[in-house]
Protein backbone atom coordinates (compact mmCIF):
# COMPACT_ATOMS: atom_id res chain seq x y z
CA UNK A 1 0.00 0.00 0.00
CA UNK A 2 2.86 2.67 0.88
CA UNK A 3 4.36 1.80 -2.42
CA UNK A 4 1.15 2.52 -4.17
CA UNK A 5 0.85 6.06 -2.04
CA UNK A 6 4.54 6.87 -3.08
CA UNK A 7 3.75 6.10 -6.62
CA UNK A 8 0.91 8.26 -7.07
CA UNK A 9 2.60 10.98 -5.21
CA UNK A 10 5.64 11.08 -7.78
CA UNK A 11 3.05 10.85 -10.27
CA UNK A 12 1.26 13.91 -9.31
CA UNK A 13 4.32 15.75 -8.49
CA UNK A 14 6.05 15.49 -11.71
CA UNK A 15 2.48 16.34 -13.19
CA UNK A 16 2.24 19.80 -10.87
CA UNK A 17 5.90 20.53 -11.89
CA UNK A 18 5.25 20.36 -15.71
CA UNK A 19 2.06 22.19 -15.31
CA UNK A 20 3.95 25.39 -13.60
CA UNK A 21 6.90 25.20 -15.72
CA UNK A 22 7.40 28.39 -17.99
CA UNK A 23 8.37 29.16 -21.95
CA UNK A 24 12.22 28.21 -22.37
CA UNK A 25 13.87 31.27 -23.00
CA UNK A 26 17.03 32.30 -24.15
CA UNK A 27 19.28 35.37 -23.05
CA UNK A 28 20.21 37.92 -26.16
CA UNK A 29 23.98 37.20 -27.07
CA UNK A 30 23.91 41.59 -27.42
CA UNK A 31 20.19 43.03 -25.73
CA UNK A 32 19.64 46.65 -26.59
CA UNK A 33 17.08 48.76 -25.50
CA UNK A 34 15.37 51.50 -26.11
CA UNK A 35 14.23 54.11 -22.94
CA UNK A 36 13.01 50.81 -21.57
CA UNK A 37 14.29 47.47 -20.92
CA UNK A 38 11.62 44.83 -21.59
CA UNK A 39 11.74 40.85 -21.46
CA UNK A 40 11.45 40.63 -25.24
CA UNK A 41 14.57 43.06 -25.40
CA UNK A 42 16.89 40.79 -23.24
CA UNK A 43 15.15 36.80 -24.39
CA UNK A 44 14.68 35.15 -27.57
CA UNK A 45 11.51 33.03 -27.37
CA UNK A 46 9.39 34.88 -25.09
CA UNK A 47 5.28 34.65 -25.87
CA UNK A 48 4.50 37.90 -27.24
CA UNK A 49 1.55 38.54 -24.54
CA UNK A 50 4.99 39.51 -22.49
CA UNK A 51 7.31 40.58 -24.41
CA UNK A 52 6.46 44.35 -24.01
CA UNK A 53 6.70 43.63 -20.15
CA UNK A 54 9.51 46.69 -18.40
CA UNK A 55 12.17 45.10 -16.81
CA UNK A 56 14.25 48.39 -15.79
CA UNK A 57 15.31 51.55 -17.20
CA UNK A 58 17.36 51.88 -20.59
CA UNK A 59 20.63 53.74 -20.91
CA UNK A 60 21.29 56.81 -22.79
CA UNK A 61 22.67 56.34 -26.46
CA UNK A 62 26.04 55.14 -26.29
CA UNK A 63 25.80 54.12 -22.46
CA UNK A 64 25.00 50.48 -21.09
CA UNK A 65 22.07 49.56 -18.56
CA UNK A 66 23.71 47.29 -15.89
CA UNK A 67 20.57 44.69 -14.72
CA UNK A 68 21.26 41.91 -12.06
CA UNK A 69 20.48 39.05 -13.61
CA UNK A 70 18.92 37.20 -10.59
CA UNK A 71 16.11 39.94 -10.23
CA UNK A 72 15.56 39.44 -13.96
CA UNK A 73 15.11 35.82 -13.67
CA UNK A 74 12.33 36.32 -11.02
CA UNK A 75 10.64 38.93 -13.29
CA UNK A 76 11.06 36.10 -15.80
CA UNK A 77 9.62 33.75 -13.84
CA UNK A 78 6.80 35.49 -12.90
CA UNK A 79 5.92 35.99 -16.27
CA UNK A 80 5.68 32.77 -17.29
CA UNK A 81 9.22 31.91 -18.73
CA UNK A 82 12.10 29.80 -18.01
CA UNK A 83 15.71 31.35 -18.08
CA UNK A 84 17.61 28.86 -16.87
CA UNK A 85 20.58 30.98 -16.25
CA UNK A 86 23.33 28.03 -17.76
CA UNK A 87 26.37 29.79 -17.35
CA UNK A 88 25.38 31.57 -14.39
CA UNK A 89 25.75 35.22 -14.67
CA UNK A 90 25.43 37.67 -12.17
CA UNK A 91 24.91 40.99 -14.35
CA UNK A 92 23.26 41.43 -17.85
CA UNK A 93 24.33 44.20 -20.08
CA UNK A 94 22.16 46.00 -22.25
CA UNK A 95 23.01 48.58 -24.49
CA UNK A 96 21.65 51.85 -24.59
CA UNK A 97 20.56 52.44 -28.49
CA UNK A 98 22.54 52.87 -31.27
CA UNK A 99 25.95 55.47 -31.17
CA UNK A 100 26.52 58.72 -33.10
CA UNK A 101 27.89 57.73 -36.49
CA UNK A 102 31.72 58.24 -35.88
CA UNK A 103 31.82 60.97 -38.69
CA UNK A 104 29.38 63.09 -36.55
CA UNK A 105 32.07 63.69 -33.50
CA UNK A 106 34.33 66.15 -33.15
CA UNK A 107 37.77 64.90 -35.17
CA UNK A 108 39.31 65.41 -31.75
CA UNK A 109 37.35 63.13 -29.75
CA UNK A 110 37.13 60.30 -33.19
CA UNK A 111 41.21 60.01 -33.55
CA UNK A 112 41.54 59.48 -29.65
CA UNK A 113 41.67 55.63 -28.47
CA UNK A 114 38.36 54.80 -26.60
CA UNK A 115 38.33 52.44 -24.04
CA UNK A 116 35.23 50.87 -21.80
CA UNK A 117 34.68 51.96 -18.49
CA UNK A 118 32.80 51.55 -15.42
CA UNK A 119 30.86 54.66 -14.75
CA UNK A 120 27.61 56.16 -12.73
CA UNK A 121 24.24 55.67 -14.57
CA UNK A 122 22.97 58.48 -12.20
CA UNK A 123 24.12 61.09 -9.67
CA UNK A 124 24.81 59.88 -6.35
CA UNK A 125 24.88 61.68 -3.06
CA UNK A 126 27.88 61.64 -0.34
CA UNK A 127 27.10 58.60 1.41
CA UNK A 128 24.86 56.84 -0.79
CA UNK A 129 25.19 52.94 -1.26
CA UNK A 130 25.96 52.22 -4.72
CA UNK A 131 23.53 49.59 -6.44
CA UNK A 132 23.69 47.63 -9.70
CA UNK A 133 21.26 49.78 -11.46
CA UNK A 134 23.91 52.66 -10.72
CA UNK A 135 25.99 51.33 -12.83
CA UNK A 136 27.08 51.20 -16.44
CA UNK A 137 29.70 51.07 -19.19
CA UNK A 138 30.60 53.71 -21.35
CA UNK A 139 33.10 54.29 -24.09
CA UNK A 140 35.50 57.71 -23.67
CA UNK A 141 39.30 58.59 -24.49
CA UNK A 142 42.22 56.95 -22.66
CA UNK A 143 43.21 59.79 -21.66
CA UNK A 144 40.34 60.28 -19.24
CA UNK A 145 40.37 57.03 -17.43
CA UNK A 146 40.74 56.42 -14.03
CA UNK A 147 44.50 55.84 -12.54
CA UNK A 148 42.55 53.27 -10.52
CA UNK A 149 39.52 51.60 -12.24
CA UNK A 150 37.75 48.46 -10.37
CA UNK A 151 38.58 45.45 -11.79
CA UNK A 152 34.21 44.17 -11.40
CA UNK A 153 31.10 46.00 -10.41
CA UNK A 154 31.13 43.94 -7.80
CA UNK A 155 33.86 46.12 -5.75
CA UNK A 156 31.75 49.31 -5.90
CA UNK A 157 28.56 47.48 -5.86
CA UNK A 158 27.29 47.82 -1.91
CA UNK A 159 29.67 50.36 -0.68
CA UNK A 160 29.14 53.85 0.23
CA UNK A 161 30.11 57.26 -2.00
CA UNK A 162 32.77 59.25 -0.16
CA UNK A 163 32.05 62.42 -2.08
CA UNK A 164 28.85 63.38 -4.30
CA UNK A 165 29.16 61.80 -7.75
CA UNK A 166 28.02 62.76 -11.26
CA UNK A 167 26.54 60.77 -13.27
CA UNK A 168 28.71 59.70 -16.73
CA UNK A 169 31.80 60.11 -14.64
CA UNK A 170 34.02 57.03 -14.90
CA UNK A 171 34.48 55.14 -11.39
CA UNK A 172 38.01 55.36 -9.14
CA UNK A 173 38.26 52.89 -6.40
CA UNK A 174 38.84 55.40 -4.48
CA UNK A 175 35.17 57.02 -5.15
CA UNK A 176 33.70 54.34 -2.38
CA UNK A 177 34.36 53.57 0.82
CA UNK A 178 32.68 50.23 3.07
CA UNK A 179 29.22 51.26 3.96
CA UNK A 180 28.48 52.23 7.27
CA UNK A 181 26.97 48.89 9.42
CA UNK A 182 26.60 51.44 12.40
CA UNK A 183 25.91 55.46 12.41
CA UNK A 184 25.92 57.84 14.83
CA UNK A 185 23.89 58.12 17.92
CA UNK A 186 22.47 54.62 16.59
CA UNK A 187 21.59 52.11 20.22
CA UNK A 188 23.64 49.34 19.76
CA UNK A 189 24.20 45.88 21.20
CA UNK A 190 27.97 45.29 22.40
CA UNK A 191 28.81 42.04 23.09
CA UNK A 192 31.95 40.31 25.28
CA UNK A 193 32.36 36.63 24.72
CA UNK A 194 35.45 34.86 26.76
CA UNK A 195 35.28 30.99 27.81
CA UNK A 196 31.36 30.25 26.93
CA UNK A 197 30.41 33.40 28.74
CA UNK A 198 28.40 36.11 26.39
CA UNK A 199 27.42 39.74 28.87
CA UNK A 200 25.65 42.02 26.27
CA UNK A 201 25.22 45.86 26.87
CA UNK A 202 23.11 48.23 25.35
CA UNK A 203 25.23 51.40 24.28
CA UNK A 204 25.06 54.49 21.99
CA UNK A 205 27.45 54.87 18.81
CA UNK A 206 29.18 58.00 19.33
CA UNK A 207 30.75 57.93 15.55
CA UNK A 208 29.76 55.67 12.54
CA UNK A 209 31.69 52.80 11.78
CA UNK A 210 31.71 50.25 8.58
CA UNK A 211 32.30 46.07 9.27
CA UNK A 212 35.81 45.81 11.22
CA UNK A 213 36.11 49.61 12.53
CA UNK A 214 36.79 50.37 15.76
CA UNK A 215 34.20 52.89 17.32
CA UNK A 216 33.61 54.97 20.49
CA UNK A 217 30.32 53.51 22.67
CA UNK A 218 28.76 54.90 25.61
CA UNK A 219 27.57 52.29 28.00
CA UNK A 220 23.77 53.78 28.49
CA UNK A 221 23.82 52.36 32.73
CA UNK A 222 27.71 53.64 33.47
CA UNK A 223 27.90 56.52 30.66
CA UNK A 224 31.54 55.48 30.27
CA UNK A 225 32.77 55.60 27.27
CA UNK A 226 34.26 52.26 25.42
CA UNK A 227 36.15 51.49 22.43
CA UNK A 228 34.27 48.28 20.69
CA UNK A 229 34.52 46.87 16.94
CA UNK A 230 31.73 46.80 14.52
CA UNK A 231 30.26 43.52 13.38
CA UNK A 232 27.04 44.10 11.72
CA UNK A 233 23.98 46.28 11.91
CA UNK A 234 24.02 47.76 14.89
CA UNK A 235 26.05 45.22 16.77
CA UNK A 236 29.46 45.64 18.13
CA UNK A 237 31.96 43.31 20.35
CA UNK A 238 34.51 44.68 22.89
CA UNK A 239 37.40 42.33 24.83
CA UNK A 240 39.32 39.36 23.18
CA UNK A 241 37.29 39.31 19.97
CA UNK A 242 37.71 42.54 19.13
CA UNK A 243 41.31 42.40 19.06
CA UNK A 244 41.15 39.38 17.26
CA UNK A 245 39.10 40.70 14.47
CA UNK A 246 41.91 44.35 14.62
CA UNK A 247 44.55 41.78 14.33
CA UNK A 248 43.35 39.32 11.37
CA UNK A 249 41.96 42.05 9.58
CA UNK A 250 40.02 39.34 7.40
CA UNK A 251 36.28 38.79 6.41
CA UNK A 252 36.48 35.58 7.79
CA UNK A 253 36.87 36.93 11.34
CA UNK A 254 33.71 39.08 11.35
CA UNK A 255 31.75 36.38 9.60
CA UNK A 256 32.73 34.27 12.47
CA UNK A 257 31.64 37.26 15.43
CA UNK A 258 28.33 38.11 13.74
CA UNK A 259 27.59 34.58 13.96
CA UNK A 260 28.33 33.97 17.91
């Protein structure tokens, strides 16, 4: 009898399974876009009831749209088709319309080299986390790149604008810094942890600090003042661990502390 049960139930899975499966689709090997970026823009093989369906904002001519490919697959998904993602990228590319015919620019600009590079899609304010969508590529003279260019997206992606930033500038390294985990006057939770024994205090952030800085904390009870390292949102460790973490410097430290 359980065999039967087990039977039918593999039955009617693989039956609900094929019955919520989407359209295969297949990414563009070159998506371009026009003001907006829709699913029949980036796949080949999507039903035209959804083709015209906005997936995020085009670039300017000559400028690339920067989309993160695993919110597109959801939008995909939702939609009723099936990327399956097979070589599993991260970021999807799509070009902003067609350029300026070459004999159009200034003979200056057309005889320089051009080269690729990272730069902002829009204008960001001092202290604003950079996102994907922030993003893009952009063709411009050699002689106006960056001394330090990221090598990915991914190193400016998630961390925080030093200075205000306009938008078609090509990005430095040294535009971002680590976004804040803790600001100023934020309560936070500041742990000590020494031979299975964990005392939390509540205390107030007296500066901001990003993952791994050291910070001044008032102890709300005492309203001494103590020196503790960040660790995560609003959480902070003081005593052996801290200096462990100051010490190491490495990722792998604070992964380890915000997981105590």
């Amino acid at each position: 009898m359980r065999r039967i049960v087990l039977a039918f139930a593999a039955i009617y899975l693989t039956a609900a399974s094929a019955a919520t499966a989407g359209t295969p689709v297949t990414l563009r090997p070159d998506p371009a876009s026009g003001p907006s970026i829709t699913l029949g823009d980036l796949f080949t093989g999507a039903t035209p009831a959804v083709t015209h369906v906005v997936v995020g904002n085009g670039a300017p001519a000559g400028l690339n749209a920067v989309l993160d490919a695993g919110e597109v697959q959801q939008i995909a998904h939702m939609n009723g088709l099936d990327w399956a993602n097979p070589t599993g990228i991260r970021r999807i590319i799509v070009h902003g319309g067609a350029i300026a015919p070459e004999a159009s620019r200034p003979a200056t600009v057309a005889s320089e080299k051009m080269v690729d590079v990272l730069s902002y899609a829009r204008s960001l304010a001092a202290g604003e986390v950079v996102q994907p969508g922030d993003l893009t590529y952009a063709k411009i003279p050699a002689f106006q790149a960056p001394q330090d260019p990221p090598r990915d997206a991914a190193e400016i992606i998630g961390k925080a604008a030093r200075r205000p930033l306009k938008s078609g500038t090509a990005v430095a390294s040294l535009d971002v810094t680590a976004a804040q985990v803790i600001k100023r006057d934020d309560m936070i939770a500041v742990a000590f942890h020494a031979e299975g024994m964990v005392l939390t205090l509540q205390g107030k952030a007296l500066a901001g600090a990003a993952m791994g800085e050291t910070l001044n904390v008032m102890n709300l009870t005492s309203k001494k003042v103590i020196q503790a390292v960040a660790i995560g949102p609003d959480q902070a460790v003081v005593g052996p661990e801290a200096e462990e973490i100051k010490s190491a410097g490495v990722p792998g430290a604070l992964q380890y502390a915000a997981n105590r």
